[in-house]
C-alpha atoms as a PDB file:
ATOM      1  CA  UNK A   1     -40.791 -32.403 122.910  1.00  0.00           C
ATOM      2  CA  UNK A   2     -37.738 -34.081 125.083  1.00  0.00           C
ATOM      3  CA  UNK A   3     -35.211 -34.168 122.139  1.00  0.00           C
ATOM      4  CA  UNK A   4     -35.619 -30.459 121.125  1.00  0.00           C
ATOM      5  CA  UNK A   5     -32.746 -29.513 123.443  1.00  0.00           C
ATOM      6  CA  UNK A   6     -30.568 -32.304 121.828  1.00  0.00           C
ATOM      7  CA  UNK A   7     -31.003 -30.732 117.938  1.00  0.00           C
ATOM      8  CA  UNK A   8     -28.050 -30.382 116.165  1.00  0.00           C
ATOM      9  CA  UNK A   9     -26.449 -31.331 119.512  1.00  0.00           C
ATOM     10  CA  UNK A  10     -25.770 -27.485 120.600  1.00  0.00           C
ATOM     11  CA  UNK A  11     -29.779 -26.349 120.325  1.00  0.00           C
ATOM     12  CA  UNK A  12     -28.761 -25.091 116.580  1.00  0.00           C
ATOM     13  CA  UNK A  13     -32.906 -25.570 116.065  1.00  0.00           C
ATOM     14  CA  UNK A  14     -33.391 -22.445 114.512  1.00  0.00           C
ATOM     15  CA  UNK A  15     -30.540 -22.838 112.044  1.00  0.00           C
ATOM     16  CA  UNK A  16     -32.005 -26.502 111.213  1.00  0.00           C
ATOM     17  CA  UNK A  17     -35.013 -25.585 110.497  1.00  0.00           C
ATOM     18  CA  UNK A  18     -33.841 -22.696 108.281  1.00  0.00           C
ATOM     19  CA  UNK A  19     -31.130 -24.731 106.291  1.00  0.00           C
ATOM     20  CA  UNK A  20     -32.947 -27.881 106.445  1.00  0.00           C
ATOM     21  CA  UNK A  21     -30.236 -30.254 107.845  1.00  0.00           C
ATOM     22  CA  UNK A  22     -28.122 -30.063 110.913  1.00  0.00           C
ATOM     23  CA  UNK A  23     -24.737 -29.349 110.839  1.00  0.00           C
ATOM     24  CA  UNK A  24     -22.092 -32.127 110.495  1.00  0.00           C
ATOM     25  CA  UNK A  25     -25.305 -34.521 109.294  1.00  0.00           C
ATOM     26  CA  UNK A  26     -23.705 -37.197 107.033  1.00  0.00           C
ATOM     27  CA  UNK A  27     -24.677 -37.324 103.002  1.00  0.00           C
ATOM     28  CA  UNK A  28     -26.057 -40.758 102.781  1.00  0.00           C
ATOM     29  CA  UNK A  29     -23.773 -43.425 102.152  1.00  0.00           C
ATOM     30  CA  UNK A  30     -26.002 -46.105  99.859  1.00  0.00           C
ATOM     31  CA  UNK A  31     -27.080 -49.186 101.715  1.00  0.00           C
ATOM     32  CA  UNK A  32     -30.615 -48.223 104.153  1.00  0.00           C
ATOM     33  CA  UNK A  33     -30.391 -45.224 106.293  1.00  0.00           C
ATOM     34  CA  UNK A  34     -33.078 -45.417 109.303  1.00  0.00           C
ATOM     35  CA  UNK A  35     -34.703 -41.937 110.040  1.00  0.00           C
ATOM     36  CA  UNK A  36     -36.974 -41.189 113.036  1.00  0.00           C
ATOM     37  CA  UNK A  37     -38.128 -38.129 113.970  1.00  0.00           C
ATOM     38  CA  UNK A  38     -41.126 -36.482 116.361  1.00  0.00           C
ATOM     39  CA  UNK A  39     -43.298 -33.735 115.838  1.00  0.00           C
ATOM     40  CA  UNK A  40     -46.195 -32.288 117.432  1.00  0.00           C
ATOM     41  CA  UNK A  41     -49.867 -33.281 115.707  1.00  0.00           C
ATOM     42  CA  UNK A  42     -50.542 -29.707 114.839  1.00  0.00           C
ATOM     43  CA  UNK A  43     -47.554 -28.990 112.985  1.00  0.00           C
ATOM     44  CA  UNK A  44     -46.335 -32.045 111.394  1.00  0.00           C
ATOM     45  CA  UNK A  45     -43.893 -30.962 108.690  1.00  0.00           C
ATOM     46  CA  UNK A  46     -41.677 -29.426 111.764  1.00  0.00           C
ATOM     47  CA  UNK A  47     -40.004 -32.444 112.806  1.00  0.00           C
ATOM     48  CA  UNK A  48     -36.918 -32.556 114.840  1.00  0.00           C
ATOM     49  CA  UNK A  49     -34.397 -36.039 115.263  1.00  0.00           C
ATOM     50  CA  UNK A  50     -34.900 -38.473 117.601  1.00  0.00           C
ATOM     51  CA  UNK A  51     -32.176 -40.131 119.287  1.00  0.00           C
ATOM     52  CA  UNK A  52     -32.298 -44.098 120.634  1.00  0.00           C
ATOM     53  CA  UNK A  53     -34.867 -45.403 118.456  1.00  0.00           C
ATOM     54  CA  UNK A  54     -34.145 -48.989 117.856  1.00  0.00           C
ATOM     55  CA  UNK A  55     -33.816 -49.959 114.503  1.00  0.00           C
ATOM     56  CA  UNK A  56     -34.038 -53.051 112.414  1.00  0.00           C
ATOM     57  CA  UNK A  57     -33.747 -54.386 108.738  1.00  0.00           C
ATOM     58  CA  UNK A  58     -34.649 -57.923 107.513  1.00  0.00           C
ATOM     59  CA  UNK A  59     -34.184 -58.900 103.903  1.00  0.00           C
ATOM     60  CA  UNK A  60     -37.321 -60.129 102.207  1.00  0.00           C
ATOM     61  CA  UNK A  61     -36.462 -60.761  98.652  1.00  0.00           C
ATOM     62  CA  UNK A  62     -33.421 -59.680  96.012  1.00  0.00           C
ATOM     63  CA  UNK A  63     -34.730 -57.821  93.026  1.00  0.00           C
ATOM     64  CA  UNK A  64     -31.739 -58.063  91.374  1.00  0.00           C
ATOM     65  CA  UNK A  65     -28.232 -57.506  91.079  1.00  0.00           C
ATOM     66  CA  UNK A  66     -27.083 -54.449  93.770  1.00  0.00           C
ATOM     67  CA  UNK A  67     -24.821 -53.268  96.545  1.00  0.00           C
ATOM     68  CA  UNK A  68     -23.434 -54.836 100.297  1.00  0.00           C
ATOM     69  CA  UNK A  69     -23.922 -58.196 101.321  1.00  0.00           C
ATOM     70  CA  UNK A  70     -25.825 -57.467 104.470  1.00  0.00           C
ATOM     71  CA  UNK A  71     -29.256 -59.642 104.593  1.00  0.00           C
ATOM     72  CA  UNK A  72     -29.671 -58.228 107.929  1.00  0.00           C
ATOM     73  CA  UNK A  73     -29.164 -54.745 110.464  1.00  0.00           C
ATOM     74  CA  UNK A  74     -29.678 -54.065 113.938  1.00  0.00           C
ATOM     75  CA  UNK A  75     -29.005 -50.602 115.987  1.00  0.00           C
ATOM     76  CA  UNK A  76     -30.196 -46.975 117.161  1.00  0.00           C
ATOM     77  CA  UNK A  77     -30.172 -43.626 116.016  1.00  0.00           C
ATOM     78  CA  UNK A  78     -27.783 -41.110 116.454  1.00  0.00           C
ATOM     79  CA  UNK A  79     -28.401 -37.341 117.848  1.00  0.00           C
ATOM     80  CA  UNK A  80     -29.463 -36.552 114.349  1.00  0.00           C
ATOM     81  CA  UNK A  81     -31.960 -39.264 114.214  1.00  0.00           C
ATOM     82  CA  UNK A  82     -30.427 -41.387 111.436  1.00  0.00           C
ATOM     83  CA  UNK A  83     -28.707 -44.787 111.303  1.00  0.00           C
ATOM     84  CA  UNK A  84     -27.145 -45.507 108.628  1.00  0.00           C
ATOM     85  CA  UNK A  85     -26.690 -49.399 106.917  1.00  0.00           C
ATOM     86  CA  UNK A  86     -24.299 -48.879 104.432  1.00  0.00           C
ATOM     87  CA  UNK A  87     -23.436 -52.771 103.957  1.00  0.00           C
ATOM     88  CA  UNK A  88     -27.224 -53.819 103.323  1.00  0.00           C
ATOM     89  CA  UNK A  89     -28.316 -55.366 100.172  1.00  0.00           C
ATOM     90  CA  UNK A  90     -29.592 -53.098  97.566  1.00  0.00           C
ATOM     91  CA  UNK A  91     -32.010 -53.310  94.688  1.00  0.00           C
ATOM     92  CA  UNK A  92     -34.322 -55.838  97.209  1.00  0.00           C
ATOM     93  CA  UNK A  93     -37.093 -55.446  99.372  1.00  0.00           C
ATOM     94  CA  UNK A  94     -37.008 -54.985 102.972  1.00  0.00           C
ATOM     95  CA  UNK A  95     -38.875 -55.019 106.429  1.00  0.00           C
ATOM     96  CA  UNK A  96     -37.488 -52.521 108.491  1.00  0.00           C
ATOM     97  CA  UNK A  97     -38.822 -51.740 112.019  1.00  0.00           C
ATOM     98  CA  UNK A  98     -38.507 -48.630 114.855  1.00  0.00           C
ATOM     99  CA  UNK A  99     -38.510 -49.297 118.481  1.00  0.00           C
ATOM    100  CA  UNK A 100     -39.241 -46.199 119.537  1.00  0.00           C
ATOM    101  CA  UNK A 101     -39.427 -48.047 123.400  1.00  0.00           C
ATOM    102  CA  UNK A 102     -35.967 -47.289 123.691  1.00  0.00           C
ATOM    103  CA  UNK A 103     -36.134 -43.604 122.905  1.00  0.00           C
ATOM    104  CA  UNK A 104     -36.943 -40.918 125.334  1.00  0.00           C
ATOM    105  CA  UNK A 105     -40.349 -41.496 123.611  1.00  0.00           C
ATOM    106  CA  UNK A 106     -41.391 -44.839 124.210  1.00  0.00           C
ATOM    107  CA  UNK A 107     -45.223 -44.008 123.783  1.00  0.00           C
ATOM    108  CA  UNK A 108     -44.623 -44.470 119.790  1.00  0.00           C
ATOM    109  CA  UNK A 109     -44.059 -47.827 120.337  1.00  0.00           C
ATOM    110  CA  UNK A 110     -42.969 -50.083 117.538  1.00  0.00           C
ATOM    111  CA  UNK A 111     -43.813 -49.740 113.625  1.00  0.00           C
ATOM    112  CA  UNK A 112     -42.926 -51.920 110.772  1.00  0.00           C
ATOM    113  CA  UNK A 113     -42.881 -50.946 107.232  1.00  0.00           C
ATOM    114  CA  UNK A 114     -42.047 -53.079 104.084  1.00  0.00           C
ATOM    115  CA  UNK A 115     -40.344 -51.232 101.227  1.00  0.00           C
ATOM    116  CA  UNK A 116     -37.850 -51.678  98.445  1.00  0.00           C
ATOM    117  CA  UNK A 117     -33.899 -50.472  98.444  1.00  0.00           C
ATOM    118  CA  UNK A 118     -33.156 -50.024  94.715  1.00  0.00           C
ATOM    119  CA  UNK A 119     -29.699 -50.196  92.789  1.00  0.00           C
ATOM    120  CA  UNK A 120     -28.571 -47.105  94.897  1.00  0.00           C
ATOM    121  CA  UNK A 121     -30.305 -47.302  98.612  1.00  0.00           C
ATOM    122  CA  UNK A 122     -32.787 -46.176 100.681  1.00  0.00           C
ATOM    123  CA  UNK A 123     -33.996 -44.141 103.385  1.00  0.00           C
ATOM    124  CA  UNK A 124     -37.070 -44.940 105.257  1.00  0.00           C
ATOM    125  CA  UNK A 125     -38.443 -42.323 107.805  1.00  0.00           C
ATOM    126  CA  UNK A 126     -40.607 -42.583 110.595  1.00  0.00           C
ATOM    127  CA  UNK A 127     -42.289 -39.133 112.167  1.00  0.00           C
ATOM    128  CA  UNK A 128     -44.090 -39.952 115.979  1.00  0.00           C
ATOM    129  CA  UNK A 129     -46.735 -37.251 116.306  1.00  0.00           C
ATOM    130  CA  UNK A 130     -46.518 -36.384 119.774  1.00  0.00           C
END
């Protein structure tokens, strides 16, 4: 796991995984916040952040009226594994992608999922079993 020594930035992995969130992590802001994490097969609900994923929003439909103005959203996670869209269209539905070849685990590849933001956002998360 390459990105264990980059948790929390300052290897704060036991205190993560105790409080559940590292330190300085962001509450979310509405709009879509991208997520991508790895963990190992074997013990999937220990996941840790994953920098440098790519990520990617396209607008499919407007339910009705929401929040931002942003149809579209383009860019790569942070060292706690989020990216946050605060300007994208809520209460729609969305295609969102992860490019996980421009992580320091590009074996993930790519994955799509299609989901709806409602009135107040939403986060979509992506877990690579390694």
């Amino acid at each position: 796991m390459r990105t264990i020594l980059s948790l929390c930035g300052k290897g704060l992995m036991l205190a993560a995984i105790y409080m559940g969130a590292c330190p300085g992590e962001s509450p979310f802001p509405g709009g879509i916040r991208m997520e991508a994490n790895e963990a190992l097969f074997e013990a999937q609900s220990a996941k840790l952040p994953v920098e440098g994923v790519g990520d990617f929003g396209n607008l499919i439909q407007v339910i009705g009226p929401g929040n931002g103005n942003q149809l579209t959203f383009v860019g790569f996670t942070d060292f706690t594994g989020i990216d946050d869209h605060p300007y994208a269209q809520t209460n729609a539905y969305w295609t969102v992608t992860w490019d996980w070849t421009t992580s320091p685990i590009p074996a993930c590849r790519i994955n799509m999922r299609t989901g709806a933001a409602n009135i107040a956002g939403a986060v979509f998360e992506r877990t690579c079993l390694i």
